[in-house]
Each structure stands twice: as structure tokens, then as C-alpha cells.
PDB file of N, CA and C in Angstrom:
ATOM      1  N   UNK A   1      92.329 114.117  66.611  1.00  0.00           N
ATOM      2  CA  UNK A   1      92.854 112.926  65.964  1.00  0.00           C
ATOM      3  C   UNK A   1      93.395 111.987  67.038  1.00  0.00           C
ATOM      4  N   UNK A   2      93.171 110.735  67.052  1.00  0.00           N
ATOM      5  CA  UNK A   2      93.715 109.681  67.997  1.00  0.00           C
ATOM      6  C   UNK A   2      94.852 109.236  68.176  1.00  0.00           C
ATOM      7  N   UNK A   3      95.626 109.800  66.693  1.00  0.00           N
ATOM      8  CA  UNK A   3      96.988 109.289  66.970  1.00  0.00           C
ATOM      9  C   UNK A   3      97.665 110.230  66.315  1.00  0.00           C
ATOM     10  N   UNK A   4      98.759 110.893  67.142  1.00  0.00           N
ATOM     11  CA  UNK A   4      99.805 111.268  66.171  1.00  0.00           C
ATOM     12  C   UNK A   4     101.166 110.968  66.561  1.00  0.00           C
ATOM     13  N   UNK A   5     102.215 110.605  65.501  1.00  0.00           N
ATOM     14  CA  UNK A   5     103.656 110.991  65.396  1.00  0.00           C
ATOM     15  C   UNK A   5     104.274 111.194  66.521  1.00  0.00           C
ATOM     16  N   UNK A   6     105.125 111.004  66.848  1.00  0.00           N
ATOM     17  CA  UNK A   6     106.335 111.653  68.144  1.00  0.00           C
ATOM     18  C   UNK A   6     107.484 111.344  67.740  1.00  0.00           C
ATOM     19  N   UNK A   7     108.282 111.616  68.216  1.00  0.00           N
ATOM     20  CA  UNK A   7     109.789 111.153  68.228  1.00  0.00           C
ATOM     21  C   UNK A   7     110.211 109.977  68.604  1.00  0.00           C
ATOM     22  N   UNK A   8     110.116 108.893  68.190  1.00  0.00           N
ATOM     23  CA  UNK A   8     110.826 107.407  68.379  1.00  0.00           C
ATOM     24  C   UNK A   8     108.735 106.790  68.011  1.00  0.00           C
ATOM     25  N   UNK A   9     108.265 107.441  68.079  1.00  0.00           N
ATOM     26  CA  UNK A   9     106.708 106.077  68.085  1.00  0.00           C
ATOM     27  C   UNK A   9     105.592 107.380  67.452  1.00  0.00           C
ATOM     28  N   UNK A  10     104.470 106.515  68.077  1.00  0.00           N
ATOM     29  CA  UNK A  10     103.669 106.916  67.997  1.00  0.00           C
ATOM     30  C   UNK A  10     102.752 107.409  69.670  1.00  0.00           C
ATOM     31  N   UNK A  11     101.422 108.389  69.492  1.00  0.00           N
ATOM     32  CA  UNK A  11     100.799 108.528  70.616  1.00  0.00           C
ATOM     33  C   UNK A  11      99.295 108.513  70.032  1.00  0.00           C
ATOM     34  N   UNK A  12      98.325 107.636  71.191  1.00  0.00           N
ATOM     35  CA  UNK A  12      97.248 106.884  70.821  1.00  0.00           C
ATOM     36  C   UNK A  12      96.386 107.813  71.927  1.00  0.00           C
ATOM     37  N   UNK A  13      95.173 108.365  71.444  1.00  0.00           N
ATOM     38  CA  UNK A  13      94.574 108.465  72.477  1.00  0.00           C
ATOM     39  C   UNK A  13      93.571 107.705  72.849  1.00  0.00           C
ATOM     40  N   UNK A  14      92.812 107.175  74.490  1.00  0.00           N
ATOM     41  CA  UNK A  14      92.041 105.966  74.319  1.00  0.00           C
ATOM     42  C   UNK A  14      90.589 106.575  75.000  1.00  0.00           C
ATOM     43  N   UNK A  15      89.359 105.865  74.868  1.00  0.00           N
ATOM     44  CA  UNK A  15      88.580 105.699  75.833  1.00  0.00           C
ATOM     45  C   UNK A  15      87.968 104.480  76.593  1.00  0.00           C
ATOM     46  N   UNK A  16      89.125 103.781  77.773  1.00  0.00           N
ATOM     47  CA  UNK A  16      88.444 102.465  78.097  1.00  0.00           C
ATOM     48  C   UNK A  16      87.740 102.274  79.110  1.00  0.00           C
ATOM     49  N   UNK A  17      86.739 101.341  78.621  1.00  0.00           N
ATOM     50  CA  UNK A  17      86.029 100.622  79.276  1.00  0.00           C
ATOM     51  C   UNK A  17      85.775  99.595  80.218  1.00  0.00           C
ATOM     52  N   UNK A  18      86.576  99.278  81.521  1.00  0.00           N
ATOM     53  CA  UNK A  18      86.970  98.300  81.935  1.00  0.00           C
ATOM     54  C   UNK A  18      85.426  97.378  82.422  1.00  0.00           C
ATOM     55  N   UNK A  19      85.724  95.761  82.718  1.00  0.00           N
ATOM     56  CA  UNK A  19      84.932  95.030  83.104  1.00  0.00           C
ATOM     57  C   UNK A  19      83.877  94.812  81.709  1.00  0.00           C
ATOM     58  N   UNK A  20      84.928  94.620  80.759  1.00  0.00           N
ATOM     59  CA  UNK A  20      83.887  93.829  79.598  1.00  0.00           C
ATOM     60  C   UNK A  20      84.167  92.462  79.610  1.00  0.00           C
ATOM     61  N   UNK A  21      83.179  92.044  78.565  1.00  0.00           N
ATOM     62  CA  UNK A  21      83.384  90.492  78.454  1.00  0.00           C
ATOM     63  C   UNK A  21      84.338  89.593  77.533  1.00  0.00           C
ATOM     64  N   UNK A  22      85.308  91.219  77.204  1.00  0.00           N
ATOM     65  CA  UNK A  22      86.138  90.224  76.335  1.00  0.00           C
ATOM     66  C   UNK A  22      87.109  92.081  75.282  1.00  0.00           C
ATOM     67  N   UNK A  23      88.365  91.639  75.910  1.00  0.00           N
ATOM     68  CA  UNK A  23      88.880  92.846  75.694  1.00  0.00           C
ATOM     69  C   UNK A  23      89.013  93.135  73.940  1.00  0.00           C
ATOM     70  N   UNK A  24      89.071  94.072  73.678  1.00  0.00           N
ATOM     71  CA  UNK A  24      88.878  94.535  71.845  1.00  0.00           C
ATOM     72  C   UNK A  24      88.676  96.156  71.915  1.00  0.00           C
ATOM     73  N   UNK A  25      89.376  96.420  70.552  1.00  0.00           N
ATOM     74  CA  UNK A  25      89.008  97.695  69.864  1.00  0.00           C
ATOM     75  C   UNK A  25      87.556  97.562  69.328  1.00  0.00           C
ATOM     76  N   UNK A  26      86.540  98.905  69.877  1.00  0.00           N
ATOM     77  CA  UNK A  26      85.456  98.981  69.309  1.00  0.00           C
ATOM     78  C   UNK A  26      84.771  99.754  68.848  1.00  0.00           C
ATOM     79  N   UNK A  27      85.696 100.921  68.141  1.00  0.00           N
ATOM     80  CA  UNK A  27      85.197 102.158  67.424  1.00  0.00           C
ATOM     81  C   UNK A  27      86.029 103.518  67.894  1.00  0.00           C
ATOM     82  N   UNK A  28      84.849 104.424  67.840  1.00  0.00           N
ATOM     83  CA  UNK A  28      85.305 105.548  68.640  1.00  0.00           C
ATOM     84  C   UNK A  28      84.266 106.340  69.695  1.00  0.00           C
ATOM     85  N   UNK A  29      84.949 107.100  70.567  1.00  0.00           N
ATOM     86  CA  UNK A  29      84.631 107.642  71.278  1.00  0.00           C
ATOM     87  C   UNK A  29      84.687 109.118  71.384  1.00  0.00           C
ATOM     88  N   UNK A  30      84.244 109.814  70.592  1.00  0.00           N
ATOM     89  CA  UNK A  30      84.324 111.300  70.637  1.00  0.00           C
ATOM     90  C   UNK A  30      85.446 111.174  69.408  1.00  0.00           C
ATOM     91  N   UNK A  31      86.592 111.887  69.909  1.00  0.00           N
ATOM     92  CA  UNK A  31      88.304 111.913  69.535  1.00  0.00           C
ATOM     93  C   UNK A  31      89.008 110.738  70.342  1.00  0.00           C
ATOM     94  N   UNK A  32      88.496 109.704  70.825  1.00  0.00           N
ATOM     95  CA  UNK A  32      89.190 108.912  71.100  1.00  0.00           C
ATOM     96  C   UNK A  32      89.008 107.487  70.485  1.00  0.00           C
ATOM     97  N   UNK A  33      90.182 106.461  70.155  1.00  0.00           N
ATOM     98  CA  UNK A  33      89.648 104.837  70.032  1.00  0.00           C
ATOM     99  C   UNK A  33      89.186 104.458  71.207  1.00  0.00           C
ATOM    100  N   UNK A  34      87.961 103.672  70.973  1.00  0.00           N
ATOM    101  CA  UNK A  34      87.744 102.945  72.677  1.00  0.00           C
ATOM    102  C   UNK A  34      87.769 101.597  72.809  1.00  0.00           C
ATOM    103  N   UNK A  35      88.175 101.298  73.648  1.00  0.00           N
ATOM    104  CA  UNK A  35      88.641  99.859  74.152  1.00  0.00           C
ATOM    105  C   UNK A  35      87.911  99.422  74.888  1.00  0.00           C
ATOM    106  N   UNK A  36      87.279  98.133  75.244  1.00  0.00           N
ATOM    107  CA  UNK A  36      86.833  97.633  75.973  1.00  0.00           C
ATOM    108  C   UNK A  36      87.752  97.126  76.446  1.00  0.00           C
ATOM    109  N   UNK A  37      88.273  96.589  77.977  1.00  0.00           N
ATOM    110  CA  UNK A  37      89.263  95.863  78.632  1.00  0.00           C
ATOM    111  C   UNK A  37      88.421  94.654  79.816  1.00  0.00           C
ATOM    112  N   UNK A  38      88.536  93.719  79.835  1.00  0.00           N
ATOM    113  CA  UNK A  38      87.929  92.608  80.424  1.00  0.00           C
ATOM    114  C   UNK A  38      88.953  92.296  81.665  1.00  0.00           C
ATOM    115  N   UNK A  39      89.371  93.030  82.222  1.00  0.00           N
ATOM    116  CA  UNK A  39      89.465  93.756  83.914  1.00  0.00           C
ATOM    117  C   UNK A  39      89.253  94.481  84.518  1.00  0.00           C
ATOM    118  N   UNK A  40      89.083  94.114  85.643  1.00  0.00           N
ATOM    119  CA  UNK A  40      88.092  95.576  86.545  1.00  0.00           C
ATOM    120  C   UNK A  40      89.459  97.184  86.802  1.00  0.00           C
ATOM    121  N   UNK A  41      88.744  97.937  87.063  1.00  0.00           N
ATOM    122  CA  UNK A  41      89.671  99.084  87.515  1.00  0.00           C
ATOM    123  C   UNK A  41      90.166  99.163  88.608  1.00  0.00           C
ATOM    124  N   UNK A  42      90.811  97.608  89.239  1.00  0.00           N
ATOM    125  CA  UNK A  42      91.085  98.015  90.378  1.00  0.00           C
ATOM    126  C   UNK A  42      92.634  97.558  90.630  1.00  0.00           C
ATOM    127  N   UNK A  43      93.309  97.997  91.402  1.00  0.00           N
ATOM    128  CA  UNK A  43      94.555  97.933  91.602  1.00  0.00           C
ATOM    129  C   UNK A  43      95.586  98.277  90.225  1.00  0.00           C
ATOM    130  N   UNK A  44      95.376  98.919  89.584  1.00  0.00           N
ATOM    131  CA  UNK A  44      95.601  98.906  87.695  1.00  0.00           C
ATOM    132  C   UNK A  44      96.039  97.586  86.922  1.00  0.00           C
ATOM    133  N   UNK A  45      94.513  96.826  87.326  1.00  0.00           N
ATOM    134  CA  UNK A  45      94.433  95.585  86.668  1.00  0.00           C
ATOM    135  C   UNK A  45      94.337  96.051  84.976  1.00  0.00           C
ATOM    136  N   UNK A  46      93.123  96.588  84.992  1.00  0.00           N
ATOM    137  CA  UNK A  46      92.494  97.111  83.554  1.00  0.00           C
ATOM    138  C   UNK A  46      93.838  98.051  82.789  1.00  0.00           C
ATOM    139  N   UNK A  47      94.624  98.127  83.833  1.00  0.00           N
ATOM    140  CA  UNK A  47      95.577  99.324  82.699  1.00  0.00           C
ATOM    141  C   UNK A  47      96.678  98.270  82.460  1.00  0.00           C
ATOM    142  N   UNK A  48      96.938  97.165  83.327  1.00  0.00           N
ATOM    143  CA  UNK A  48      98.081  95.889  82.901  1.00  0.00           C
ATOM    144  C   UNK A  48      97.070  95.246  81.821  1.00  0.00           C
ATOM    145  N   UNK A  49      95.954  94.872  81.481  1.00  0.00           N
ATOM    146  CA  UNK A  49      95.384  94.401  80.705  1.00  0.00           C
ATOM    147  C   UNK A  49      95.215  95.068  78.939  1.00  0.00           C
ATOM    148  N   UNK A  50      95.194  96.349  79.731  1.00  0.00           N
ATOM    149  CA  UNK A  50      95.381  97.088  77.977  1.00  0.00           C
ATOM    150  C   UNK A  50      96.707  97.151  77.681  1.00  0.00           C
ATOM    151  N   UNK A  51      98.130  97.383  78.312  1.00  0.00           N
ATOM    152  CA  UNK A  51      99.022  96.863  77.725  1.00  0.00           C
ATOM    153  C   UNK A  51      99.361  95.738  77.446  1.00  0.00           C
ATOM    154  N   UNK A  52      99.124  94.932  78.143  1.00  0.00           N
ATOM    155  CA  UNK A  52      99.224  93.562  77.294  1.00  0.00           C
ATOM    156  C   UNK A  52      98.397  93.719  75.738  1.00  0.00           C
ATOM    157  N   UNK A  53      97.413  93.731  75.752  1.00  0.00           N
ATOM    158  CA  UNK A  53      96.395  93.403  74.684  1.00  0.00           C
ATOM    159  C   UNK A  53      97.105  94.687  73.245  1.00  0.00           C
ATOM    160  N   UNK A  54      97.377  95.588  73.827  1.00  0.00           N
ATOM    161  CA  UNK A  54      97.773  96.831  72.616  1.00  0.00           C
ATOM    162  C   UNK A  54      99.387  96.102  72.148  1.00  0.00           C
ATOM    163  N   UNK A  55     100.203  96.392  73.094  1.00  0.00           N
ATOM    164  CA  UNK A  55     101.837  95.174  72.698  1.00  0.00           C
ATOM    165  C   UNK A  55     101.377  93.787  71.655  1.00  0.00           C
ATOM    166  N   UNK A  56     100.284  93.328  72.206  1.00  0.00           N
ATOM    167  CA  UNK A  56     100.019  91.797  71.252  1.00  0.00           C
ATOM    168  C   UNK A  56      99.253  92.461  70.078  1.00  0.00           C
ATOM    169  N   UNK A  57      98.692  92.825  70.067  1.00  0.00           N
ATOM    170  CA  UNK A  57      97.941  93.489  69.247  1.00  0.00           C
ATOM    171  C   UNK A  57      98.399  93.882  67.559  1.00  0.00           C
ATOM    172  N   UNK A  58      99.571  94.930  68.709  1.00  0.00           N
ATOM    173  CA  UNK A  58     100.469  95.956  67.885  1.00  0.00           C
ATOM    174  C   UNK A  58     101.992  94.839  67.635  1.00  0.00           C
ATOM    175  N   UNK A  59     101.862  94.185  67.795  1.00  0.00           N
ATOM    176  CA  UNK A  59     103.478  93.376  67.441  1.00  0.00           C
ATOM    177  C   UNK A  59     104.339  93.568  68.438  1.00  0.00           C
ATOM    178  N   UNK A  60     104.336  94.577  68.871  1.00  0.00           N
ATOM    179  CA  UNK A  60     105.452  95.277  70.261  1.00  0.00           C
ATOM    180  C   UNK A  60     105.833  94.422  71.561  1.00  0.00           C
ATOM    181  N   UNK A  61     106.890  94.625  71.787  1.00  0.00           N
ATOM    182  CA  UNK A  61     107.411  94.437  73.218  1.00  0.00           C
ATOM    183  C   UNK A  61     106.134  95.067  73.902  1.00  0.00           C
ATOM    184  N   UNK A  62     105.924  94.264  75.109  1.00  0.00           N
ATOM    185  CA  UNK A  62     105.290  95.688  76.142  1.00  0.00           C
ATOM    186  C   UNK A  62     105.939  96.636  76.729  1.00  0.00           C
ATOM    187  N   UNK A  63     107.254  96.575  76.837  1.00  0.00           N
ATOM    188  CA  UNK A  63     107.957  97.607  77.516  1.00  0.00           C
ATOM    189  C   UNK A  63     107.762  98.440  76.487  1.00  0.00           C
ATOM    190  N   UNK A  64     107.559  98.608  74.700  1.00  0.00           N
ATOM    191  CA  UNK A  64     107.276  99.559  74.087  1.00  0.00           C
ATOM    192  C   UNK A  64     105.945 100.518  74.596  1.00  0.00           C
ATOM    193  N   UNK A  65     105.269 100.293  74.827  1.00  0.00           N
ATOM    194  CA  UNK A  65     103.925 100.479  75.316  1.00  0.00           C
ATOM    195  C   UNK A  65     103.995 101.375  77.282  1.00  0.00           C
ATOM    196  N   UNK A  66     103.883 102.811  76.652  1.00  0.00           N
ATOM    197  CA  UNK A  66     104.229 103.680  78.065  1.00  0.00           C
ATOM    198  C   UNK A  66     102.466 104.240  77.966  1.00  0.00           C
ATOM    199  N   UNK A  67     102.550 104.174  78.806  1.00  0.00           N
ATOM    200  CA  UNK A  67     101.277 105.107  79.392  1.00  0.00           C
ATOM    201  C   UNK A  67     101.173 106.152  79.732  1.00  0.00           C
ATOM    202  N   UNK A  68     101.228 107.260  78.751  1.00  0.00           N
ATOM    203  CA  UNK A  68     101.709 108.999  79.014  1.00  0.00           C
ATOM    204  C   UNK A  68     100.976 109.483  79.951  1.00  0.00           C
ATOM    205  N   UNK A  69      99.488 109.700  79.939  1.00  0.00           N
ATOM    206  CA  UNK A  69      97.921 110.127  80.765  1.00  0.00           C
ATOM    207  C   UNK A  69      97.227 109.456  80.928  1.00  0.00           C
ATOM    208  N   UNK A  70      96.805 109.506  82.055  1.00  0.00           N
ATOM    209  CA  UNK A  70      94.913 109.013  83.155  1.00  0.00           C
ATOM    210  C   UNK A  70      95.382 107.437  83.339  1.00  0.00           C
ATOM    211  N   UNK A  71      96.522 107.486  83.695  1.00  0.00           N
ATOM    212  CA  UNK A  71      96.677 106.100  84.405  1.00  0.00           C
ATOM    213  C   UNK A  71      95.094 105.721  85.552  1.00  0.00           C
ATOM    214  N   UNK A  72      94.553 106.768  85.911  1.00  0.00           N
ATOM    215  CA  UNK A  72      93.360 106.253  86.837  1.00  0.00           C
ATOM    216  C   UNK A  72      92.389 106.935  86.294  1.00  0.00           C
ATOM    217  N   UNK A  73      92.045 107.369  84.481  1.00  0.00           N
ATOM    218  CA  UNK A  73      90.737 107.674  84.509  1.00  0.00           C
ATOM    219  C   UNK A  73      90.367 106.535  83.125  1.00  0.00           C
ATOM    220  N   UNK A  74      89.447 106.960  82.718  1.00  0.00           N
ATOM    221  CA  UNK A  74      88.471 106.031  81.638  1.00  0.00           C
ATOM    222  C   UNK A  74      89.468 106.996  80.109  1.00  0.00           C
ATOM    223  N   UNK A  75      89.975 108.100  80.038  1.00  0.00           N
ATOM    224  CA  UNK A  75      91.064 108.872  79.475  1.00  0.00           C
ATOM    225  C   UNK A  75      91.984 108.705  78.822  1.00  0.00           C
ATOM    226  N   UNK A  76      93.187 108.359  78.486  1.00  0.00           N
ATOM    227  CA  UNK A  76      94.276 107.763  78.375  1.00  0.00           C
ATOM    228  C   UNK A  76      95.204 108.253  76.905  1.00  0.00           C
ATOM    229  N   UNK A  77      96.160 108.114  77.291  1.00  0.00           N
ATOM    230  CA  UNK A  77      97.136 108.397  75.938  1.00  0.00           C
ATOM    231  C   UNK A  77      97.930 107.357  76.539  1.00  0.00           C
ATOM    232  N   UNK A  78      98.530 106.625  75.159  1.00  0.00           N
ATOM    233  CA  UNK A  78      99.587 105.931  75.342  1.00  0.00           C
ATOM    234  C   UNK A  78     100.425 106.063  74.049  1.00  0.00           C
ATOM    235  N   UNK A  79     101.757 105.979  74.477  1.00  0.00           N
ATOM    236  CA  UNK A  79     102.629 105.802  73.324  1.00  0.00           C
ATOM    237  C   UNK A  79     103.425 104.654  72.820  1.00  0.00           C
ATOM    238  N   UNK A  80     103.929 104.567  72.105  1.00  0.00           N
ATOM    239  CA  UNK A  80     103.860 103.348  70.947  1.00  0.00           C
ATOM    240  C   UNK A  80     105.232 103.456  70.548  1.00  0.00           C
ATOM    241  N   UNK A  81     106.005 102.639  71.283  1.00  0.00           N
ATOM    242  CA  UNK A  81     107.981 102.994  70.863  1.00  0.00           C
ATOM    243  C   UNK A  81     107.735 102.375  69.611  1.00  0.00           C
ATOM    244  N   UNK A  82     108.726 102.967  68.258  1.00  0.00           N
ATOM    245  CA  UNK A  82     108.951 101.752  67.138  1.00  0.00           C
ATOM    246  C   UNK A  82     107.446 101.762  66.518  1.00  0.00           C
ATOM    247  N   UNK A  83     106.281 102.533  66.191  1.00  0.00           N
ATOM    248  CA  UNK A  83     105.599 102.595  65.134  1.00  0.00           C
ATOM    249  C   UNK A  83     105.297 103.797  64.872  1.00  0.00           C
ATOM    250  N   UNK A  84     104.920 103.748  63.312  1.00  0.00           N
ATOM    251  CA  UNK A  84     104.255 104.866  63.201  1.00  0.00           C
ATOM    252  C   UNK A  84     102.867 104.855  63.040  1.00  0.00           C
ATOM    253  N   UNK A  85     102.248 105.924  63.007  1.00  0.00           N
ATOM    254  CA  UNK A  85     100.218 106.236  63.321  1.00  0.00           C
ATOM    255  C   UNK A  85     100.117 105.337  61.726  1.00  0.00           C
ATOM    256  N   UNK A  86     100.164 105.317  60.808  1.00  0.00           N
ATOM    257  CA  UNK A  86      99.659 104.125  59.811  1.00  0.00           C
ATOM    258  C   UNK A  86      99.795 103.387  60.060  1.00  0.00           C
ATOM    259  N   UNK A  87     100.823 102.556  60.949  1.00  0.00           N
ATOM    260  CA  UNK A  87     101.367 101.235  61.358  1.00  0.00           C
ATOM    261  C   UNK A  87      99.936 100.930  62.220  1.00  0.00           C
ATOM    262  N   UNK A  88     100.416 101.357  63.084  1.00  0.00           N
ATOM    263  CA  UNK A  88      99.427 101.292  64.223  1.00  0.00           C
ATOM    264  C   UNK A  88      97.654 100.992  64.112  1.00  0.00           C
ATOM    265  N   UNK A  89      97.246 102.622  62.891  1.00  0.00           N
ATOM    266  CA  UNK A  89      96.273 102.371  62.835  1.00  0.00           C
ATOM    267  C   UNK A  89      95.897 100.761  62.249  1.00  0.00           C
ATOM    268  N   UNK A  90      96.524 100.709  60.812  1.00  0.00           N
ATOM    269  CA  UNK A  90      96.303  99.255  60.380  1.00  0.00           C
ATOM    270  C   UNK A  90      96.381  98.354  61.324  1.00  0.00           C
ATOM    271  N   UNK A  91      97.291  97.867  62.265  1.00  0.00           N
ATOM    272  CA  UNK A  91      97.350  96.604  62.924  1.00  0.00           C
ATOM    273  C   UNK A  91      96.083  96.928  64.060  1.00  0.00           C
ATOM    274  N   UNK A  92      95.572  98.137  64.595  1.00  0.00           N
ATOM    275  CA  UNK A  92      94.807  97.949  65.559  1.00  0.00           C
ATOM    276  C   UNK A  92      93.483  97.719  64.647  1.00  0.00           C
ATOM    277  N   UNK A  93      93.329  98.581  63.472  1.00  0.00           N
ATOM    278  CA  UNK A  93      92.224  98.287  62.562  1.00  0.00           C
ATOM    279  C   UNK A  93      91.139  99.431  63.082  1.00  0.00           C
ATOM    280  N   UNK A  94      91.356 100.445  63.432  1.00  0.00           N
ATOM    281  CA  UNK A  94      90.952 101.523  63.937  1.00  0.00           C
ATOM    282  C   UNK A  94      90.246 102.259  62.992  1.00  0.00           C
ATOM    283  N   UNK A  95      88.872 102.786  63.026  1.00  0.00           N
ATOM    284  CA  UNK A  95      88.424 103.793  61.649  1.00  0.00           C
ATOM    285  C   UNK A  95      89.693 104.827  61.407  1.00  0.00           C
ATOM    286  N   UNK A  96      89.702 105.572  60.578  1.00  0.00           N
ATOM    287  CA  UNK A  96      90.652 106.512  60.345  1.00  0.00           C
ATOM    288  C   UNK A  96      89.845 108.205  60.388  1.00  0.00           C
ATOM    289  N   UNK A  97      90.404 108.888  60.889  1.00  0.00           N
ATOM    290  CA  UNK A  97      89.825 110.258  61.110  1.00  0.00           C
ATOM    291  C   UNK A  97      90.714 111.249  60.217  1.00  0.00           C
TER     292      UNK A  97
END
């Protein structure tokens, strides 16, 4: 499942795609949501780019928005201060598993 529950938020798991033409949620990936992100993977452009885009996204501060795992792979979990996994799913618009 891509998202579950924690204590104060939620936790998202991702699969992104950096160097698209235009950052968005675009399905799934195995057990993961995958993201396209429209920055390259370098210097953790693509990982400042998916927090921005998930915070706007999701309503959130970005400081809500921590990056638990694979800060340097295509991988990722992030957590979500202040929502819960229905919240979330609805505002990202995510299939539901």
C-alpha cells in the first residue's frame, strides 16, 4: 500500500521519475505512486522539486513534507506532517489500492 498512517501524518511511498516535461502524479508503479519531476537528479534538484510540488499539491507547508528514504534513488518514502492517507490520497488524486 502507498500510504499509511503514522503518528502526527501520513507516509507516501514514491516512484520518481526525474527530467520530465512537466512535473505530476501519474499512476502507479508496482506498490508505489509515481511521479514524474521536471528536474534533473542532480545536486537534489529533483528531490527540492518534489517537495515543492507534493506541499502545493497537498495544501502543506513544505517544512511538513520530510523525506524518510532514497533521498538518492528513483525509491522514496515521504511523510506528510498534519494529514491523513484519505486526505492525501484525495488531494493528490492517486488510484486507491
Amino acid at each position: 500500500m502507498p500510504m499509511r498512517e503514522v503518528p502526527g501524518g501520513v507516509e507516501i511511498d514514491l516512484w520518481v521519475q526525474p527530467r520530465a516535461s512537466k512535473t505530476a502524479v501519474v499512476g502507479l508503479q508496482g506498490d508505489a505512486i509515481k511521479v514524474r519531476v521536471a528536474a534533473p537528479p542532480v545536486d537534489g534538484r529533483a528531490n527540492t522539486e518534489l517537495v515543492r510540488f507534493l506541499a502545493k499539491r497537498l495544501g502543506v507547508p513544505r517544512s511538513a513534507v520530510e523525506m524518510v528514504r532514497g533521498e538518492k534513488g528513483r525509491r522514496k518514502t515521504v511523510r506528510i506532517a498534519g494529514l491523513t492517507a484519505a486526505d492525501a490520497q484525495a488531494r493528490l488524486g492517486a488510484p486507491p489500492r
